[in-house]
PDB file of N, CA and C in Angstrom:
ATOM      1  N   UNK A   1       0.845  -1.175   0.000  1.00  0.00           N
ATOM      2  CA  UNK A   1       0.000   0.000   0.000  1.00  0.00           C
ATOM      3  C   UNK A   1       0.892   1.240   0.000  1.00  0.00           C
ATOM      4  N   UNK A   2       0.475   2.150  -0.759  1.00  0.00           N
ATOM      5  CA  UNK A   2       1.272   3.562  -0.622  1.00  0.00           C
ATOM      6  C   UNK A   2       0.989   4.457   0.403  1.00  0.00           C
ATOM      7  N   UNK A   3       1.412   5.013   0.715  1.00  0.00           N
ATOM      8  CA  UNK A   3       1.142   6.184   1.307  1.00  0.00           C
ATOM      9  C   UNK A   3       0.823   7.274   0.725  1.00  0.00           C
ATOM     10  N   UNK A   4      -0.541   8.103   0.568  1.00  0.00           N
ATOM     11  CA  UNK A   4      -1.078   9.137   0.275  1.00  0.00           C
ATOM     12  C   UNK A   4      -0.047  10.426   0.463  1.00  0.00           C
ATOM     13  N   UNK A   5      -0.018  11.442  -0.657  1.00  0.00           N
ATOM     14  CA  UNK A   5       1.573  12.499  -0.673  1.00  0.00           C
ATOM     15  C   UNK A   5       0.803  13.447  -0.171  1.00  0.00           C
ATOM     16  N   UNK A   6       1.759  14.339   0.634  1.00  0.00           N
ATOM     17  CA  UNK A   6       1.750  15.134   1.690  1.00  0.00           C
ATOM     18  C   UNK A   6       1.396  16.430   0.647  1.00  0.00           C
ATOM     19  N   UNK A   7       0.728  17.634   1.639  1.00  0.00           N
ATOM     20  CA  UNK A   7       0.764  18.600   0.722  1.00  0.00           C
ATOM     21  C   UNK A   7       2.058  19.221   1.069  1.00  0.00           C
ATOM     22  N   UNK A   8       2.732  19.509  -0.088  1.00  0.00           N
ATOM     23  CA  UNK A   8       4.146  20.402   0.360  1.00  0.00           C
ATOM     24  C   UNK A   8       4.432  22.154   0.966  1.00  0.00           C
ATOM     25  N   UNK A   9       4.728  21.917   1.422  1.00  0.00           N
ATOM     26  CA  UNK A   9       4.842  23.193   2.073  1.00  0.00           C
ATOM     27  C   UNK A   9       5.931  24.021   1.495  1.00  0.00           C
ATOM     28  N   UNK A  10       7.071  23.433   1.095  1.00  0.00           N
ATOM     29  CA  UNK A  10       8.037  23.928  -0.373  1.00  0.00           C
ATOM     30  C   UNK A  10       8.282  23.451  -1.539  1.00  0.00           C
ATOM     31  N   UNK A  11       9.077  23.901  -2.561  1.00  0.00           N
ATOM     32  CA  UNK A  11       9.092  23.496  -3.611  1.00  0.00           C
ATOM     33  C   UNK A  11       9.949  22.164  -3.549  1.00  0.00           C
ATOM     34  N   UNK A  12       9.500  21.222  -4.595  1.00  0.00           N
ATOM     35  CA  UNK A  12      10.215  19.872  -4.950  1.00  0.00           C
ATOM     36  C   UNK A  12      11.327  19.970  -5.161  1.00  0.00           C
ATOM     37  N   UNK A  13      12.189  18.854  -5.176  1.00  0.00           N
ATOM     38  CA  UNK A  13      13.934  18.994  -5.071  1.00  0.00           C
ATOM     39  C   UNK A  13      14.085  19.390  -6.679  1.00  0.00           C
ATOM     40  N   UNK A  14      15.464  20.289  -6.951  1.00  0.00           N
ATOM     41  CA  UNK A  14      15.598  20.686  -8.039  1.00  0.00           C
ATOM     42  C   UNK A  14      16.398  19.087  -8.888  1.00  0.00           C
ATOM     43  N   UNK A  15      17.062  19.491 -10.083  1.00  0.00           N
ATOM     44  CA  UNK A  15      17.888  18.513 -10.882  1.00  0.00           C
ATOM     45  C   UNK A  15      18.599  17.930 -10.063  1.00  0.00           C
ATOM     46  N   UNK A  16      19.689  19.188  -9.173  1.00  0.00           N
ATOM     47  CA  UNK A  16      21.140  18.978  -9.099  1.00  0.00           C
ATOM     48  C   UNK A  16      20.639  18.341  -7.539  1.00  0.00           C
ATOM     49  N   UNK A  17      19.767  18.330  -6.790  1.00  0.00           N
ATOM     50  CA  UNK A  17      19.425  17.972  -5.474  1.00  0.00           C
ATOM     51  C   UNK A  17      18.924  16.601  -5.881  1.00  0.00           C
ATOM     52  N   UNK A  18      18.374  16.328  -6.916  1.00  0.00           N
ATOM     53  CA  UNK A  18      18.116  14.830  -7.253  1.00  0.00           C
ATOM     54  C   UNK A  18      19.393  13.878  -7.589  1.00  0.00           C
ATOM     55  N   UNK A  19      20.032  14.727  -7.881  1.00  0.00           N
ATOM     56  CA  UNK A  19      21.323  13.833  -8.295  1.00  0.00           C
ATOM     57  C   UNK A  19      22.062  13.568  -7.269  1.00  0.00           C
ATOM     58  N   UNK A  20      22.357  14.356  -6.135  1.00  0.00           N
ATOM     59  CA  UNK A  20      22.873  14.374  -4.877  1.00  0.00           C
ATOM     60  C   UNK A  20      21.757  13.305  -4.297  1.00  0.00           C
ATOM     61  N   UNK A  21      21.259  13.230  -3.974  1.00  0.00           N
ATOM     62  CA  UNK A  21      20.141  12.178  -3.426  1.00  0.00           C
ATOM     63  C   UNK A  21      20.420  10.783  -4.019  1.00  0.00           C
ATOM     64  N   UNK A  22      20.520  10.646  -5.064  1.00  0.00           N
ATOM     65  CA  UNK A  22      20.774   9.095  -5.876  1.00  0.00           C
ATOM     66  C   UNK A  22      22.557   9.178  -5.498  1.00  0.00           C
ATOM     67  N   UNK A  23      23.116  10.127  -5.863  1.00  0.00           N
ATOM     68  CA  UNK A  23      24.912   9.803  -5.263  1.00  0.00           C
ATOM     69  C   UNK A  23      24.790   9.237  -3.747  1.00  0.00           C
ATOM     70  N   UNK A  24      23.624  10.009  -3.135  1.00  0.00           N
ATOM     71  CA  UNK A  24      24.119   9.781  -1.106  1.00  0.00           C
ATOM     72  C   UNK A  24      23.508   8.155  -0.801  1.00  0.00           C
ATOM     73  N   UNK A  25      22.472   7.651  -2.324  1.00  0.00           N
ATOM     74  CA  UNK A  25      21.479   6.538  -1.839  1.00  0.00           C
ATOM     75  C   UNK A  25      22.790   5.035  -2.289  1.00  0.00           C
ATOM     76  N   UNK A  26      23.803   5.756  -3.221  1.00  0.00           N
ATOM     77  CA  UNK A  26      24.721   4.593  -3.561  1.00  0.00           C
ATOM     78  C   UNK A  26      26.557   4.413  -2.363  1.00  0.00           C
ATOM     79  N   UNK A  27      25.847   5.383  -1.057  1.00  0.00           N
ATOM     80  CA  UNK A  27      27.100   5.126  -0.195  1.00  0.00           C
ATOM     81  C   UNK A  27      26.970   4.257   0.917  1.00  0.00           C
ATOM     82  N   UNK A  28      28.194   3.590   1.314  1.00  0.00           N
ATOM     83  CA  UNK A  28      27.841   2.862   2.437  1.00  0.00           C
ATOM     84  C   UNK A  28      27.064   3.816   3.986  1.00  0.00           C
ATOM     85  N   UNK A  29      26.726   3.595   5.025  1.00  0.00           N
ATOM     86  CA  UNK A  29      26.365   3.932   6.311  1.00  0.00           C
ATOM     87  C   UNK A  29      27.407   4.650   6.752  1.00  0.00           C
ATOM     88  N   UNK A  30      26.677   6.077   6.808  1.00  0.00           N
ATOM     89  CA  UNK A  30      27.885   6.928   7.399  1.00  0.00           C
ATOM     90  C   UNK A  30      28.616   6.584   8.435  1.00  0.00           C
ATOM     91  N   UNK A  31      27.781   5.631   9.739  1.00  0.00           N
ATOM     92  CA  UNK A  31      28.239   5.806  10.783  1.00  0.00           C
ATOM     93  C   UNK A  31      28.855   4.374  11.090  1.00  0.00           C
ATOM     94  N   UNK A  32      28.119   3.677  10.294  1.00  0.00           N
ATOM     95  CA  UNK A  32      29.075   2.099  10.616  1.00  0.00           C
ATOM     96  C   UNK A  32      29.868   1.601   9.240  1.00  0.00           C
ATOM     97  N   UNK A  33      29.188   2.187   8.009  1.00  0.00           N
ATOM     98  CA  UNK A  33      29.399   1.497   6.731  1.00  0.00           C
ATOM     99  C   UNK A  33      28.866   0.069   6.126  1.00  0.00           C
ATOM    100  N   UNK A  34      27.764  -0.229   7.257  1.00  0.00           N
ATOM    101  CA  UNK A  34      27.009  -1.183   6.052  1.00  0.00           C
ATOM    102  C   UNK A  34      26.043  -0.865   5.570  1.00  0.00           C
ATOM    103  N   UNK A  35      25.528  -1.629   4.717  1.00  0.00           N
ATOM    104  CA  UNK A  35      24.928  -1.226   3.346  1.00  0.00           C
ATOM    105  C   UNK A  35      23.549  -2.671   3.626  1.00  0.00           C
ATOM    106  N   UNK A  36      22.441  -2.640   2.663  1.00  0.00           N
ATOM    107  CA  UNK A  36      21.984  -1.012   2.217  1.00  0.00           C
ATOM    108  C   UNK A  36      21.151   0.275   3.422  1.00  0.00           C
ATOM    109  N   UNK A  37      21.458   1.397   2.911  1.00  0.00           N
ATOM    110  CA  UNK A  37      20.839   2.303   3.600  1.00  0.00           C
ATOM    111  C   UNK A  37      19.652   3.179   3.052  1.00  0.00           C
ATOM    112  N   UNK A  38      19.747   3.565   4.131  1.00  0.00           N
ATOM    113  CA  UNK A  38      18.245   4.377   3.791  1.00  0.00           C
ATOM    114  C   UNK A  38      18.413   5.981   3.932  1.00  0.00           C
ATOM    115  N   UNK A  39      18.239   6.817   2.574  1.00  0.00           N
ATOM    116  CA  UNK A  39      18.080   8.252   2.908  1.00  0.00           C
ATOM    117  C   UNK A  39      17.743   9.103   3.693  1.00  0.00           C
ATOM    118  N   UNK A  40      18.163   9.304   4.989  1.00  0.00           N
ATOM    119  CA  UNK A  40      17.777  10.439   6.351  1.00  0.00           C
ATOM    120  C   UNK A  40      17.634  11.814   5.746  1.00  0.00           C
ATOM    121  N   UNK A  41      16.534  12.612   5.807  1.00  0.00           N
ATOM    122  CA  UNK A  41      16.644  13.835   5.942  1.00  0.00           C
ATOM    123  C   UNK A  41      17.149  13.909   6.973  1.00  0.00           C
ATOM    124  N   UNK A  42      17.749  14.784   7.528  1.00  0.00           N
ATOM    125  CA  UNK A  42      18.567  15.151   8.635  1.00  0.00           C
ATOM    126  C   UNK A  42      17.423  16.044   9.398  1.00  0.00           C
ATOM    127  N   UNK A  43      16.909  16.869   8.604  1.00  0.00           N
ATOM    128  CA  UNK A  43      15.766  17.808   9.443  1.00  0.00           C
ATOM    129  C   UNK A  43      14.650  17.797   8.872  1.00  0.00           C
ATOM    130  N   UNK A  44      13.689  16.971   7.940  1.00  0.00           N
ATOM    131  CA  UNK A  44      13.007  16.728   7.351  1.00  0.00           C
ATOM    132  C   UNK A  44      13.124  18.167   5.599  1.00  0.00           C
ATOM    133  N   UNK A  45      12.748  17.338   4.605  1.00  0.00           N
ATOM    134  CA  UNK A  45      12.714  17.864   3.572  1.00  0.00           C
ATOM    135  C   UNK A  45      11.995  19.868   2.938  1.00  0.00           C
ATOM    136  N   UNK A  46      11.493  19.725   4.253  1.00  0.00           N
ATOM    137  CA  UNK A  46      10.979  20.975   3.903  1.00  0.00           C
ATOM    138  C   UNK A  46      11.913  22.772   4.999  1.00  0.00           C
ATOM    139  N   UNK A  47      13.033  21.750   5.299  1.00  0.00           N
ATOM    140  CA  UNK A  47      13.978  22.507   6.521  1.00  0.00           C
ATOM    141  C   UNK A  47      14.442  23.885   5.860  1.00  0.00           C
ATOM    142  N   UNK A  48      14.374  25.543   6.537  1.00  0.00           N
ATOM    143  CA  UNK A  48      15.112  26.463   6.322  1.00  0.00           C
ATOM    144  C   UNK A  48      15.679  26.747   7.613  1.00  0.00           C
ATOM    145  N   UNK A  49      16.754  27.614   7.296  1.00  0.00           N
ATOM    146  CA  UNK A  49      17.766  27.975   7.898  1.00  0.00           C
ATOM    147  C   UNK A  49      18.389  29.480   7.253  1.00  0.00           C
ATOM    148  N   UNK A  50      18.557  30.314   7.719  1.00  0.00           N
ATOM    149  CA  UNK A  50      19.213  31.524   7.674  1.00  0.00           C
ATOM    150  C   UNK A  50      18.300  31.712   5.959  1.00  0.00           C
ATOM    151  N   UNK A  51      16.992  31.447   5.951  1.00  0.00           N
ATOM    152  CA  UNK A  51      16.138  31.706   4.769  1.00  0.00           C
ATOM    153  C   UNK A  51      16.847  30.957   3.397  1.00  0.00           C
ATOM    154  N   UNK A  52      17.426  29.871   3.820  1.00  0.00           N
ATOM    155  CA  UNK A  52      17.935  28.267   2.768  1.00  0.00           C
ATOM    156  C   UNK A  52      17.348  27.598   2.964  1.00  0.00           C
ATOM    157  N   UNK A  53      16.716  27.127   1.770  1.00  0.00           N
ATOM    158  CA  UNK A  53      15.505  25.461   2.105  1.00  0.00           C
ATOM    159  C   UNK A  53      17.252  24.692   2.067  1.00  0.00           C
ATOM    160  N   UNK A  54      17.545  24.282   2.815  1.00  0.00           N
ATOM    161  CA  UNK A  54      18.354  23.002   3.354  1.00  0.00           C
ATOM    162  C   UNK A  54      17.971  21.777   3.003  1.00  0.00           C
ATOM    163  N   UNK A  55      16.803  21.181   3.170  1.00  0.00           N
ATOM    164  CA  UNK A  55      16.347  19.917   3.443  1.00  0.00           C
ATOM    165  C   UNK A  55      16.485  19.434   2.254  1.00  0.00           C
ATOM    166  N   UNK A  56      16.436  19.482   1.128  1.00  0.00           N
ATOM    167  CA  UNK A  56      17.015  18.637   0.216  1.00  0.00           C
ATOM    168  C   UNK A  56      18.459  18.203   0.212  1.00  0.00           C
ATOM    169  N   UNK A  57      19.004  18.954   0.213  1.00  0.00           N
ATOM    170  CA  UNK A  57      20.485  18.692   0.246  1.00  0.00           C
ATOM    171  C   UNK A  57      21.081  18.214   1.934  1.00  0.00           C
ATOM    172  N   UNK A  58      20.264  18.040   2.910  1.00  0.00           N
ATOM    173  CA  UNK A  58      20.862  17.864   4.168  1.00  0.00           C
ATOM    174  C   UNK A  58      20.146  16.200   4.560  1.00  0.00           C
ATOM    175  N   UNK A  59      21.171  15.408   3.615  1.00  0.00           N
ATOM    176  CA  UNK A  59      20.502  13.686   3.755  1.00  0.00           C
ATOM    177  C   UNK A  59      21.887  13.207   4.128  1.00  0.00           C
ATOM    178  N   UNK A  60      21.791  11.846   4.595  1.00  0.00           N
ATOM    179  CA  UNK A  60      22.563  10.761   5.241  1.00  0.00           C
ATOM    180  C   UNK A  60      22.255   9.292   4.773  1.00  0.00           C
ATOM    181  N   UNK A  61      23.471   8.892   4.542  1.00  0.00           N
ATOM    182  CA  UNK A  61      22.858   7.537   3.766  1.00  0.00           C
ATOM    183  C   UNK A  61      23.269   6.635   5.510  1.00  0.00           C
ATOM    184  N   UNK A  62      22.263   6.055   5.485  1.00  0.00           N
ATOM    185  CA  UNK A  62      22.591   5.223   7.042  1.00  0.00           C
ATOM    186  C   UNK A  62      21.552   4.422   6.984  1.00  0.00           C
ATOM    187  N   UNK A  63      21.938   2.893   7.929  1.00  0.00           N
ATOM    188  CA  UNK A  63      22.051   1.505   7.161  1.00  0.00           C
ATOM    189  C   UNK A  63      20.260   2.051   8.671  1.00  0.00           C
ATOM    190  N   UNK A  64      19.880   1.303   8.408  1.00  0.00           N
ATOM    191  CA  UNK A  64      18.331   0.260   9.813  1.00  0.00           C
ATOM    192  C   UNK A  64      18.343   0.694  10.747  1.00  0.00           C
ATOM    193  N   UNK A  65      19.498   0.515  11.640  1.00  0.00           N
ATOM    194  CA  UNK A  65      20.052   0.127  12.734  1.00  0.00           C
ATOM    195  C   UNK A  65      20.639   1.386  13.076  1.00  0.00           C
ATOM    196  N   UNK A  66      21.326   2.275  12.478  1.00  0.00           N
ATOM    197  CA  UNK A  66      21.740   3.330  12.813  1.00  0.00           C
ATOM    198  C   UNK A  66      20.963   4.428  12.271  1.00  0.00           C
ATOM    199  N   UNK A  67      19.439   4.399  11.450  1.00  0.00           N
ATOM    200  CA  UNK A  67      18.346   4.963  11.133  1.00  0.00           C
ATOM    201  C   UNK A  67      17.555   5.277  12.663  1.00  0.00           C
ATOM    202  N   UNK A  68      17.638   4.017  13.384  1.00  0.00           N
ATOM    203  CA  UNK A  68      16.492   4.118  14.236  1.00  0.00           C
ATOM    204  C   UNK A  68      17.117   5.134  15.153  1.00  0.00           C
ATOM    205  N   UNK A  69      17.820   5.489  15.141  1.00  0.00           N
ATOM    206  CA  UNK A  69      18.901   5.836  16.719  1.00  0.00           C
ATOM    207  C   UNK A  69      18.021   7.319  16.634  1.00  0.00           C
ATOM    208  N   UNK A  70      18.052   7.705  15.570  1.00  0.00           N
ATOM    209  CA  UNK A  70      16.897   9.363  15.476  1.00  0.00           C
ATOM    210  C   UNK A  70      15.842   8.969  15.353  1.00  0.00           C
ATOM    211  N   UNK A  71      15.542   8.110  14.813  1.00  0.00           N
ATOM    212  CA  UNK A  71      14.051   8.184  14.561  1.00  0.00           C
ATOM    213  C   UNK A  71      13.170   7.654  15.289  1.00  0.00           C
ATOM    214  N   UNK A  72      13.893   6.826  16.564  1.00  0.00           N
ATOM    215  CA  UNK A  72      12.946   6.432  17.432  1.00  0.00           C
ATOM    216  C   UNK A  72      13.298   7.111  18.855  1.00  0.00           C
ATOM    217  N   UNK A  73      14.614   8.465  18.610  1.00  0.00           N
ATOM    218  CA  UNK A  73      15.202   9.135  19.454  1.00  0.00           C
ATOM    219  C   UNK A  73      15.155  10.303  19.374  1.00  0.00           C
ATOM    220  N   UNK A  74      16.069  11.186  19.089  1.00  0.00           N
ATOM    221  CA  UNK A  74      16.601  12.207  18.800  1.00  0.00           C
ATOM    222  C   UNK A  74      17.611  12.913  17.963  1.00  0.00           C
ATOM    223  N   UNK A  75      18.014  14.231  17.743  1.00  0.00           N
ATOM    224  CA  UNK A  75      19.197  14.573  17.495  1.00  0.00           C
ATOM    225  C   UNK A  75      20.602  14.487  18.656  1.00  0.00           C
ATOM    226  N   UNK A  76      19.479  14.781  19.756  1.00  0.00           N
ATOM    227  CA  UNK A  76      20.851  13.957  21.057  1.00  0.00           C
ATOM    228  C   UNK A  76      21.009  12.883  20.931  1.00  0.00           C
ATOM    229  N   UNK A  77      19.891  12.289  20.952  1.00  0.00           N
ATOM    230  CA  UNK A  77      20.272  10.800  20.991  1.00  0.00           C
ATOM    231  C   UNK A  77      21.458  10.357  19.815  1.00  0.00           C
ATOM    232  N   UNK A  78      21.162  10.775  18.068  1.00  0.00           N
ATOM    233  CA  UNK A  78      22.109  10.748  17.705  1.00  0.00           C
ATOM    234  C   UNK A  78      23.691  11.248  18.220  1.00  0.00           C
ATOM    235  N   UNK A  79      23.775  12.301  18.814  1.00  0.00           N
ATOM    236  CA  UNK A  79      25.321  12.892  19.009  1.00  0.00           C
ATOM    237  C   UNK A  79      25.210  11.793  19.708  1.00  0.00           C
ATOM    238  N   UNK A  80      24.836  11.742  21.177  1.00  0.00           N
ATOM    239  CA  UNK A  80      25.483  10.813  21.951  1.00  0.00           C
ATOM    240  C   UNK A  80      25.482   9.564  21.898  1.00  0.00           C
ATOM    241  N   UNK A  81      24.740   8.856  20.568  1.00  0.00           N
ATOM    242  CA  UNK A  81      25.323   7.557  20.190  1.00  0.00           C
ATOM    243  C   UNK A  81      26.404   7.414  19.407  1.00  0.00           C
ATOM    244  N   UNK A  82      27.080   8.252  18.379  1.00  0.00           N
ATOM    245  CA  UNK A  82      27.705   8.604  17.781  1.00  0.00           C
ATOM    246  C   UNK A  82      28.979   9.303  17.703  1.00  0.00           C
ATOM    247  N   UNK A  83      28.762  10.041  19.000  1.00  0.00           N
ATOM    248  CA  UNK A  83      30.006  11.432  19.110  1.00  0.00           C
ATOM    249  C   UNK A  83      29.975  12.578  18.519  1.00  0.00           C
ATOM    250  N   UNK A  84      29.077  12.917  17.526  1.00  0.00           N
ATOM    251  CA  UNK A  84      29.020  13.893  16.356  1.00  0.00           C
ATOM    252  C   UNK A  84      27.538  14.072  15.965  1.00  0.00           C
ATOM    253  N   UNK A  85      27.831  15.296  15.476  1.00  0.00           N
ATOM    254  CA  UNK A  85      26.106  15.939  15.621  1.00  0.00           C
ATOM    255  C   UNK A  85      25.996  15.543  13.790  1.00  0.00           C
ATOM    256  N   UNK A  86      24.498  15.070  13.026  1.00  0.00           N
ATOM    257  CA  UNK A  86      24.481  14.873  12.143  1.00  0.00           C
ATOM    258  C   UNK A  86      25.050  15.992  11.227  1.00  0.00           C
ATOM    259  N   UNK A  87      25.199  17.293  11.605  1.00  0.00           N
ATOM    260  CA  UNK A  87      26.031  17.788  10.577  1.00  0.00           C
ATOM    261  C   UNK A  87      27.270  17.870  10.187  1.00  0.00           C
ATOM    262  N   UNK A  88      27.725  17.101  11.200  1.00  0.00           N
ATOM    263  CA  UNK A  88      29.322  16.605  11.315  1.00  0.00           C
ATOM    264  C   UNK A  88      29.252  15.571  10.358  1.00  0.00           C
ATOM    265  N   UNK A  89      28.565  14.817  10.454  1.00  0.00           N
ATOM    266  CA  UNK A  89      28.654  13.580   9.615  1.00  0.00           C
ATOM    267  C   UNK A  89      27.983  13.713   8.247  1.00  0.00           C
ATOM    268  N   UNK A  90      26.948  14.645   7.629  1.00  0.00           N
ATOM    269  CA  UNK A  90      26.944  15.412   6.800  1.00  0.00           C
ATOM    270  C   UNK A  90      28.831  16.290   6.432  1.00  0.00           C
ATOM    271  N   UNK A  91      29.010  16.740   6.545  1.00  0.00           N
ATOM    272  CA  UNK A  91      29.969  17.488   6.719  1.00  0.00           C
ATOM    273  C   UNK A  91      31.054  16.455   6.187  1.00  0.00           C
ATOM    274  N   UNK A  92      31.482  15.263   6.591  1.00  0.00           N
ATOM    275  CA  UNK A  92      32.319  14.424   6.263  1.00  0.00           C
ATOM    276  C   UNK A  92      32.131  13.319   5.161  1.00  0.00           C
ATOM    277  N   UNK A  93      30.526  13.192   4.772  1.00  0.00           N
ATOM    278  CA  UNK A  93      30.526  12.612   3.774  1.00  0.00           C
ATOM    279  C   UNK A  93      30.719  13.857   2.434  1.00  0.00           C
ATOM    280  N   UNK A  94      30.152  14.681   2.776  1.00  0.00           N
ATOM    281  CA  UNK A  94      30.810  16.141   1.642  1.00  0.00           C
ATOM    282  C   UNK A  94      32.097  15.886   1.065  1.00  0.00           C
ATOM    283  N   UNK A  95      32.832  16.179   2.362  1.00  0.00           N
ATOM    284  CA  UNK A  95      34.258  15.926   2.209  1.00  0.00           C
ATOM    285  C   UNK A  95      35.141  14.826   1.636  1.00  0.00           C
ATOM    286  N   UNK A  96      34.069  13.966   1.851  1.00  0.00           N
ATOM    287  CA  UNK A  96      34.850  12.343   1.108  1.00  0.00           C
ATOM    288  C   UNK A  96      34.438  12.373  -0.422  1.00  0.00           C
ATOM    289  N   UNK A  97      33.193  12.825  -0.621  1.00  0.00           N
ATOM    290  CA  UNK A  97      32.760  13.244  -2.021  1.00  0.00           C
ATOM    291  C   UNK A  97      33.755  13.922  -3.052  1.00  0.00           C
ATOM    292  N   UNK A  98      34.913  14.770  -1.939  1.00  0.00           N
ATOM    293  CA  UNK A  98      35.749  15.480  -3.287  1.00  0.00           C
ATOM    294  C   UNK A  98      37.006  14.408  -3.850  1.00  0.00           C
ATOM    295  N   UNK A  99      36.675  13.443  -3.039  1.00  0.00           N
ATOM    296  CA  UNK A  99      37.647  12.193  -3.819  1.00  0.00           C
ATOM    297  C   UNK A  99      36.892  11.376  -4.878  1.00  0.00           C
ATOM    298  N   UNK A 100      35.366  11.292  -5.112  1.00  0.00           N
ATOM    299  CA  UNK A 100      34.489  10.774  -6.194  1.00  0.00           C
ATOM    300  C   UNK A 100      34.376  11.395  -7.279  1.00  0.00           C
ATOM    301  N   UNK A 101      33.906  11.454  -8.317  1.00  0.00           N
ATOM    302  CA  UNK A 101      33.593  12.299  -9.517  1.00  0.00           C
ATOM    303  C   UNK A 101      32.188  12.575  -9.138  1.00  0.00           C
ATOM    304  N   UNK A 102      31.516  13.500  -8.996  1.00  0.00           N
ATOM    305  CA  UNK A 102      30.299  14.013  -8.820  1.00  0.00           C
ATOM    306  C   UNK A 102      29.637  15.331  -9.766  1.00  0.00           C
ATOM    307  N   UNK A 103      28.174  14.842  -9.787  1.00  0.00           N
ATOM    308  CA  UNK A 103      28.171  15.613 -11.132  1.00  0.00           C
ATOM    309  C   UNK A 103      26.988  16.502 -10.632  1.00  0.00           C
ATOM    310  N   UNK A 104      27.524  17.190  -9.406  1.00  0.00           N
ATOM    311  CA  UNK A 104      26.602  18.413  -8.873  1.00  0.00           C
ATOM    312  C   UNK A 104      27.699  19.315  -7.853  1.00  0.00           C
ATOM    313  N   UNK A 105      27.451  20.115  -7.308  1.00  0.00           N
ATOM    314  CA  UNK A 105      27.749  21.096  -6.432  1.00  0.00           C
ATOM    315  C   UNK A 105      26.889  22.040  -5.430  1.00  0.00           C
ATOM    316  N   UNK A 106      27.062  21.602  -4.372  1.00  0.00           N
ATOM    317  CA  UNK A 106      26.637  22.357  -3.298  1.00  0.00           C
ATOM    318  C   UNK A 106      26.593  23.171  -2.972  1.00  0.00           C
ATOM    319  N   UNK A 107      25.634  24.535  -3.151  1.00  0.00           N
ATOM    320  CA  UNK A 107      25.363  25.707  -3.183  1.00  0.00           C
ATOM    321  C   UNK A 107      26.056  25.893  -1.830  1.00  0.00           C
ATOM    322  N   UNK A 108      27.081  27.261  -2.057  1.00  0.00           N
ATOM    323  CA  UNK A 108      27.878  27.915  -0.445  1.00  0.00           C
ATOM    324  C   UNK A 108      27.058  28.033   0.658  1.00  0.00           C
ATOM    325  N   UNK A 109      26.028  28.812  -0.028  1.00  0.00           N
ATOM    326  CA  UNK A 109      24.594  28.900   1.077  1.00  0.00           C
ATOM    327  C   UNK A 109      24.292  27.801   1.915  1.00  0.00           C
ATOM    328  N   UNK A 110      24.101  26.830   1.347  1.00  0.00           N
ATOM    329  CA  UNK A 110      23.362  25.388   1.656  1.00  0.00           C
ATOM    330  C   UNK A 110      24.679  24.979   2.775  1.00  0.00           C
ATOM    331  N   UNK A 111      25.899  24.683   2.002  1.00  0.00           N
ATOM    332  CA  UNK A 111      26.890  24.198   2.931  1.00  0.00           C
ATOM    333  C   UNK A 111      26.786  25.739   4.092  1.00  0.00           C
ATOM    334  N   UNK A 112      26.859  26.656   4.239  1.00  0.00           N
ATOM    335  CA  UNK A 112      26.740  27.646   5.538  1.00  0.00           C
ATOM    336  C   UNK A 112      25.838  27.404   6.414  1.00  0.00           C
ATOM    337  N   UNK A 113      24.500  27.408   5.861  1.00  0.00           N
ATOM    338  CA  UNK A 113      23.235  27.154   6.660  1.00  0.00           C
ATOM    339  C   UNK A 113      23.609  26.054   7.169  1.00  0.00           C
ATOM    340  N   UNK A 114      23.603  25.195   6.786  1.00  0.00           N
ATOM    341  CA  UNK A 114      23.499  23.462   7.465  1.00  0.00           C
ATOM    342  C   UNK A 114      24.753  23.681   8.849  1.00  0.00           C
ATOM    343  N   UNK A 115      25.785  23.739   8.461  1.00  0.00           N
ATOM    344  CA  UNK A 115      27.175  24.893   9.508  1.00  0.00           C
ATOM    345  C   UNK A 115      26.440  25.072  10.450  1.00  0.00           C
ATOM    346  N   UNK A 116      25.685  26.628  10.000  1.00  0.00           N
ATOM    347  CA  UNK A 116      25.247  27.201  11.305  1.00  0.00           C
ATOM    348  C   UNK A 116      24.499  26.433  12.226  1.00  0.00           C
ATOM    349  N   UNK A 117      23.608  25.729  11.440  1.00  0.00           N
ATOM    350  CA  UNK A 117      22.215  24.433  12.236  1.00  0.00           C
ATOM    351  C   UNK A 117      23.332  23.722  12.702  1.00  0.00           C
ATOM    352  N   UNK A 118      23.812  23.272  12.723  1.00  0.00           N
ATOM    353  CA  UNK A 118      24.806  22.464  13.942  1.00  0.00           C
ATOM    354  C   UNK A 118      24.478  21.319  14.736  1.00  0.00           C
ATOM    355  N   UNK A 119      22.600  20.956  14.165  1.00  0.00           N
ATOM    356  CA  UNK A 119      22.754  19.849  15.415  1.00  0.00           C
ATOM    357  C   UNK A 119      22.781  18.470  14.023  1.00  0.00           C
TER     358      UNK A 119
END
């Protein structure tokens, strides 16, 4: 059975945010590295910040098991299962990205905002 679609409250992900989404859905688990995972919004899809819709671009590829740790918890609960606040770990899969060939780029904005949000 599907689930009936939400009315959106912002606009749908652009090209280059779809492509980032299928790159983050082919990485191992940020936090342990097994596979397969499941796409985390980090703050759900419709997230602003310093007036940046974020939420497209602020995903986590992370396996079941390290899904539930927020979703049946928190963003504390994540740091303190983890050590690192999901934008840290956002933040480091970015960073591992400039060793892949990738065929998008992350608006400065987007990488600042997400920065400032910090959890």
């Amino acid at each position: 059975m599907r689930r009936p679609a939400t009315k959106r409250s912002t606009r749908a992900a652009s090209s280059e945010e779809k492509r980032f989404l299928l790159w983050v859905k082919h990485q191992p688990c940020i936090e342990c590295g097994n596979e397969p995972v499941i796409v985390e919004h980090m703050y759900g899809s419709a997230m602003i910040n310093n007036k940046v819709l974020i939420g497209h671009w602020a995903i986590l590829p992370l396996c079941v098991a390290c899904d539930s740790v927020k979703t049946n918890g928190s963003h504390n609960a994540y740091r303190d299962t983890f050590g690192r606040s999901q934008a840290d770990a956002w933040h480091e899969l970015v960073m591992a990205s400039n060793n892949k060939p990738l065929q998008y780029s992350i608006p400065a904005e987007v990488y600042q905002s997400i920065a400032d949000w910090g959890k």
